[in-house]
C-alpha atoms as a PDB file:
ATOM      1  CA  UNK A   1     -19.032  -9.127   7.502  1.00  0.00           C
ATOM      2  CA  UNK A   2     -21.633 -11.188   9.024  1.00  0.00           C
ATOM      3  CA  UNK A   3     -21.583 -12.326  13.285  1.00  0.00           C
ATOM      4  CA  UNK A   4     -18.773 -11.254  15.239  1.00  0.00           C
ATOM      5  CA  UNK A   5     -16.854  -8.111  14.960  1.00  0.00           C
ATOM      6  CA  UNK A   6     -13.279  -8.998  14.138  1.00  0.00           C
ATOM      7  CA  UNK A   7     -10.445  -6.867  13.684  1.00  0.00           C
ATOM      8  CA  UNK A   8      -7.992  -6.620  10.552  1.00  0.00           C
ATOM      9  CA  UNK A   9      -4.988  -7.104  13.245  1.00  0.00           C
ATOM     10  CA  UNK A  10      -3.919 -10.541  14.349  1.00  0.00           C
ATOM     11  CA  UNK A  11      -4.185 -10.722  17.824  1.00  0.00           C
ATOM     12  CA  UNK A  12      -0.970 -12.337  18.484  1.00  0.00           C
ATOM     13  CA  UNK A  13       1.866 -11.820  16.468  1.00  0.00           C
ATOM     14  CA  UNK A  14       5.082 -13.577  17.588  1.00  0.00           C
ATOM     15  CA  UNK A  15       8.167 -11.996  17.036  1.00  0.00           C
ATOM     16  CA  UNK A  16       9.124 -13.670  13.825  1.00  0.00           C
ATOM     17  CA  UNK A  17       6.489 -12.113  11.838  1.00  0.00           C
ATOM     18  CA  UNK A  18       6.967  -8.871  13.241  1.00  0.00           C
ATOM     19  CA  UNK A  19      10.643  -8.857  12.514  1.00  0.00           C
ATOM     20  CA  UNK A  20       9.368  -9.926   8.994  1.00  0.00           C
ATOM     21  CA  UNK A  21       6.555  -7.117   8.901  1.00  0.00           C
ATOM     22  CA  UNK A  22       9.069  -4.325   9.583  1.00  0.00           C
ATOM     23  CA  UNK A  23      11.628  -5.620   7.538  1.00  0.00           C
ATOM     24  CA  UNK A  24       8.880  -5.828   5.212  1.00  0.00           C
ATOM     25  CA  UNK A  25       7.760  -2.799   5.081  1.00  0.00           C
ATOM     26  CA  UNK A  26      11.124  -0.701   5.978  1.00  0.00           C
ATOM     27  CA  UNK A  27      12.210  -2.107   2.394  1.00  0.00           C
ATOM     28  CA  UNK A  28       9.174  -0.728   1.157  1.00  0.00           C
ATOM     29  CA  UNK A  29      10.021   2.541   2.581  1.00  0.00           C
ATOM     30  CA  UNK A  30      13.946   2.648   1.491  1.00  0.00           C
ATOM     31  CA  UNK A  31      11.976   3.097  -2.139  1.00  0.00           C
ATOM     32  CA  UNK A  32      11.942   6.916  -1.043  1.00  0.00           C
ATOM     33  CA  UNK A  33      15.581   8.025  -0.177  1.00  0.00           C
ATOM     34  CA  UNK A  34      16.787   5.355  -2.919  1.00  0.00           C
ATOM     35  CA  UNK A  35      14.682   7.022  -5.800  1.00  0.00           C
ATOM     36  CA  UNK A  36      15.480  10.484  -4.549  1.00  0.00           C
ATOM     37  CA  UNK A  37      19.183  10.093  -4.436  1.00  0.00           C
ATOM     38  CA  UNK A  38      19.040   8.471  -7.883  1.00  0.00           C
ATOM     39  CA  UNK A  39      16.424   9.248  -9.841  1.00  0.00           C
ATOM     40  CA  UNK A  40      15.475   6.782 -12.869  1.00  0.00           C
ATOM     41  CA  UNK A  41      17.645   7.892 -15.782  1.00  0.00           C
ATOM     42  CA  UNK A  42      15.270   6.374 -18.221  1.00  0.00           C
ATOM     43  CA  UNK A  43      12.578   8.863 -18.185  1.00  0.00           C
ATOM     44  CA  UNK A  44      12.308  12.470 -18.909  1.00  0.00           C
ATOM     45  CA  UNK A  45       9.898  15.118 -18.314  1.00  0.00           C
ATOM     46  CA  UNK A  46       6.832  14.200 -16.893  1.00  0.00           C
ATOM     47  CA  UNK A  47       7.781  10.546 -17.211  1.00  0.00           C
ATOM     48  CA  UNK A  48      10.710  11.642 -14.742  1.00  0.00           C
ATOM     49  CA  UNK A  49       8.133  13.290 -12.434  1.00  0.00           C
ATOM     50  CA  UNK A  50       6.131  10.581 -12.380  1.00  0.00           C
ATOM     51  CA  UNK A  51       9.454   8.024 -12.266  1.00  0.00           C
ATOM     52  CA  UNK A  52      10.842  10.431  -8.786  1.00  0.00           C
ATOM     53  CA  UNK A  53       6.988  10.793  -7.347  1.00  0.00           C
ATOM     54  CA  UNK A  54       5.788   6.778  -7.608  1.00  0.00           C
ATOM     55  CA  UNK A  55       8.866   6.361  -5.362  1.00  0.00           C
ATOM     56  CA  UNK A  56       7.760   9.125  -2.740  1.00  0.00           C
ATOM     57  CA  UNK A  57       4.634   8.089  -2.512  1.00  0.00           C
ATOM     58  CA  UNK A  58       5.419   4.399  -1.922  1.00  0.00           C
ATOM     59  CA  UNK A  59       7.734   5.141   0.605  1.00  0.00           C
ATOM     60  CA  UNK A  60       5.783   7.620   2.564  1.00  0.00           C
ATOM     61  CA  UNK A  61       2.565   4.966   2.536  1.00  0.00           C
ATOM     62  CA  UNK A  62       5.177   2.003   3.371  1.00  0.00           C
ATOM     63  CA  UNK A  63       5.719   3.744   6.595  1.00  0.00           C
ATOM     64  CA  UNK A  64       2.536   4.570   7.539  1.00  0.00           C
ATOM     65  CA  UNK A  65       1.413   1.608   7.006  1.00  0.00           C
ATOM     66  CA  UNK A  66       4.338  -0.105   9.012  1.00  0.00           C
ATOM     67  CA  UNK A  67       3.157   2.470  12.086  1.00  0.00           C
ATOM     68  CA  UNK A  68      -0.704   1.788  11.473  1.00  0.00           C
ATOM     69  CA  UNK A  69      -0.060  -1.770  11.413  1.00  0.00           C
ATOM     70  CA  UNK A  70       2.114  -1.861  14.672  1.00  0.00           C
ATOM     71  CA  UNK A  71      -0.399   0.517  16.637  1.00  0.00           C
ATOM     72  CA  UNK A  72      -3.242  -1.831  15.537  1.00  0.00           C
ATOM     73  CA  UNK A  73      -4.788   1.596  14.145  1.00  0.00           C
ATOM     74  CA  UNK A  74      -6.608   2.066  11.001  1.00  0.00           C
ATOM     75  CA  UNK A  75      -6.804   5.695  10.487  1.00  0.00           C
ATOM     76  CA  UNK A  76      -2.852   5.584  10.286  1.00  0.00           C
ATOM     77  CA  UNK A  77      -3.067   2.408   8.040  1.00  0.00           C
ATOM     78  CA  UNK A  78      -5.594   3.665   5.398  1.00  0.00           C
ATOM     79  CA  UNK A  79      -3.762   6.587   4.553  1.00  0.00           C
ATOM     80  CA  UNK A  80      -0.620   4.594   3.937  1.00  0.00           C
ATOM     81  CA  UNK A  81      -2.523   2.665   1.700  1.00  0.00           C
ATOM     82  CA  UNK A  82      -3.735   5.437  -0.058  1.00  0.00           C
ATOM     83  CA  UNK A  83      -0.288   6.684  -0.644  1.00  0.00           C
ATOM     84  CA  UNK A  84       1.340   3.293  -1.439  1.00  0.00           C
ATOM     85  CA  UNK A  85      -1.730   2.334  -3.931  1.00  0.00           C
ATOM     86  CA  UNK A  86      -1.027   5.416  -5.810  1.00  0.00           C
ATOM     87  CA  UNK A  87       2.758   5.183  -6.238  1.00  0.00           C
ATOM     88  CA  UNK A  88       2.346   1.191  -7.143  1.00  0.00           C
ATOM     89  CA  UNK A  89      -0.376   2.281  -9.669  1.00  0.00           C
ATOM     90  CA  UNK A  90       2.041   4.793 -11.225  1.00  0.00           C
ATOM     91  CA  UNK A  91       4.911   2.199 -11.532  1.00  0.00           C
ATOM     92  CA  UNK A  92       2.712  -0.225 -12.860  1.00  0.00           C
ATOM     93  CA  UNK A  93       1.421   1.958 -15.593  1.00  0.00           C
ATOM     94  CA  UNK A  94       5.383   3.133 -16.174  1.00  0.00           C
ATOM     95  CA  UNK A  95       6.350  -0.343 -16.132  1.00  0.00           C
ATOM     96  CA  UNK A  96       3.591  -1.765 -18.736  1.00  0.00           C
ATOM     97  CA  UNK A  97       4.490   1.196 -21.030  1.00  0.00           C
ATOM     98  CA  UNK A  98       7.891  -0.350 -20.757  1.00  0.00           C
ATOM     99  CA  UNK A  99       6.949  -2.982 -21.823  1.00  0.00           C
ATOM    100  CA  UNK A 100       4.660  -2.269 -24.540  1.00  0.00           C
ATOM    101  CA  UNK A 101       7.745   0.036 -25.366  1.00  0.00           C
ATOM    102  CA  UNK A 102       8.863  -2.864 -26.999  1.00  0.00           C
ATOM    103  CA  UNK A 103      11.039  -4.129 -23.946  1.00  0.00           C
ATOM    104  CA  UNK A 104       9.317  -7.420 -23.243  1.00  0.00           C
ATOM    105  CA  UNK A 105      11.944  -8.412 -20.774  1.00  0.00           C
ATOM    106  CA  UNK A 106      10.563  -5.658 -18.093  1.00  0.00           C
ATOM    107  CA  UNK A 107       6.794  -8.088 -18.826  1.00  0.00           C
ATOM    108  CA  UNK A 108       7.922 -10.187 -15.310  1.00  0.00           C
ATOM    109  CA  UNK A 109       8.361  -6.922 -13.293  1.00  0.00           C
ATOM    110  CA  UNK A 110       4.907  -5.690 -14.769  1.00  0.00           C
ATOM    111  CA  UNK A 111       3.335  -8.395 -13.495  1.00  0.00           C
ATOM    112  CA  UNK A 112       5.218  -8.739 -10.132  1.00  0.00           C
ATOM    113  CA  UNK A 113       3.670  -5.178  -9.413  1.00  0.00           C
ATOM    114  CA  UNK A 114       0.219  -5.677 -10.987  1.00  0.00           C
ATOM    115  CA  UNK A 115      -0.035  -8.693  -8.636  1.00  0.00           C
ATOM    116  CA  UNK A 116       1.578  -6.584  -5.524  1.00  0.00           C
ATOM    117  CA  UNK A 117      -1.440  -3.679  -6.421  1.00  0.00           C
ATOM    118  CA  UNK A 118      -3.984  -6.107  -6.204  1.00  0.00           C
ATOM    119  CA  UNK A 119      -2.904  -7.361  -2.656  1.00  0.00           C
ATOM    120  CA  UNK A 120      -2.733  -3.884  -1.931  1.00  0.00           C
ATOM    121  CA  UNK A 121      -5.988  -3.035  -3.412  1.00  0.00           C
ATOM    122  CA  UNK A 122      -7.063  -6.483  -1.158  1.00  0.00           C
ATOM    123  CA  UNK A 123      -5.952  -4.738   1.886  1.00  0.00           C
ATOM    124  CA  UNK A 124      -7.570  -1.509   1.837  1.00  0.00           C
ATOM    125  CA  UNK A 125     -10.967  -3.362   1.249  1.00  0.00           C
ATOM    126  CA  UNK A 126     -10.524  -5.475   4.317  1.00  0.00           C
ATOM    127  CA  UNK A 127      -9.725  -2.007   6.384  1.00  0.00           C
ATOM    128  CA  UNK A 128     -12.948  -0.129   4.355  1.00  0.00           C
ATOM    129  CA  UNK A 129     -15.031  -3.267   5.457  1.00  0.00           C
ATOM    130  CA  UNK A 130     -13.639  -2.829   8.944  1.00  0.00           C
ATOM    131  CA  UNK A 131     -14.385   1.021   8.820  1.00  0.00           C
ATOM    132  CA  UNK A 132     -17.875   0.516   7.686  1.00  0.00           C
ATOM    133  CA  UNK A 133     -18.787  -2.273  10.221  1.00  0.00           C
ATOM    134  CA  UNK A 134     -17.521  -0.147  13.242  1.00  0.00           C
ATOM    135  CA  UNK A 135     -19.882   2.862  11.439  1.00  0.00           C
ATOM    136  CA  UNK A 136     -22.726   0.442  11.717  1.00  0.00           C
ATOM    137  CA  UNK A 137     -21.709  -0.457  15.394  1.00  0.00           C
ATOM    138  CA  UNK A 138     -21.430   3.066  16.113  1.00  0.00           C
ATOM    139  CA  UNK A 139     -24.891   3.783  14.795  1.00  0.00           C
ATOM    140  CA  UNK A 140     -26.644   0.945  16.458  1.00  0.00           C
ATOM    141  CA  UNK A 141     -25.330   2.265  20.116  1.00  0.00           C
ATOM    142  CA  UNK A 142     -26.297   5.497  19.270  1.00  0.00           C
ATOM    143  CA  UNK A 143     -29.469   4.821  18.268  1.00  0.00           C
ATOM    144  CA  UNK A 144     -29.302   5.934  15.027  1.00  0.00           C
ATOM    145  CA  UNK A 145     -31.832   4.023  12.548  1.00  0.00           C
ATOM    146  CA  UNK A 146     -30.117   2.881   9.352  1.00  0.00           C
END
C-alpha cells in the first residue's frame, strides 16, 4: 500500500448491500446448526469428523466475520477468516476427494469452493495488508526506527 491510508471498509454502504452482506453471511453461518442437526451421511470416521467440523468452523467464522465487518473492526474480522478459511479448506479437500472418488459430477461444487477459498484467501490479505500498514503507522508516531 503506497500514499494514503485507506481502510478495508467502504465508507458508505447503503442499505441494499448491507441487507445483502448479512443475508450473505447469515447463510454462511446457518452451515453450523444445519450440519450439526444432520450430519453428512456419506462419511465415516474421521472423514465424518472432518464432514461435522468444516461445517462448525465455517459457521462460527461466517459470523464473526458478519460482526467484524458491521463494526468496521478487524481484530473481529481476521479471526472469522481464520475460522471460515479452515472449514472451506476442509470441504474443498473432502469435496476433490469426491471427486477423484470417481464421482465427477461433485467436479462443479469442487470448483465453486476452490474459487470461494481463494476470495477468501483474497480477503484476509487485504485485512493482513491493512494490519501491517497501521503497524508501520504506529511505529512512525512512536518513533520507532524500522
Amino acid at each position: 500500500m503506497t500514499g494514503l491510508i485507506r481502510s478495508p471498509y467502504p465508507r458508505e454502504r447503503g442499505a441494499a448491500r448491507t441487507l445483502l452482506l448479512v443475508a450473505g453471511w447469515i447463510t454462511i453461518g446457518l452451515v453450523m446448526p444445519w450440519i450439526l442437526l444432520y450430519p453428512p451421511v456419506t462419511y465415516e470416521g474421521l472423514g465424518l469428523v472432518a464432514g461435522v467440523g468444516w461445517g462448525i468452523l465455517v459457521g462460527t467464522g461466517a459470523l464473526l466475520m458478519l460482526t467484524g465487518h458491521l463494526a468496521r473492526r478487524h481484530e473481529v474480522e481476521i479471526p472469522g477468516l481464520i475460522l471460515l478459511g479452515t472449514g472451506l479448506v476442509i470441504y474443498v479437500f473432502l469435496s476433490w476427494q469426491t471427486v477423484t472418488g470417481g464421482s465427477e459430477g461433485s467436479g462443479a461444487r469442487a470448483l465453486l469452493l476452490t474459487g470461494g477459498m481463494y476470495l477468501i484467501a483474497e480477503r484476509a490479505l487485504e485485512l493482513a495488508q491493512w494490519v501491517l500498514h497501521l503497524r508501520r503507522i504506529d511505529k512512525i508516531g512512536r518513533g520507532v526506527d524500522g
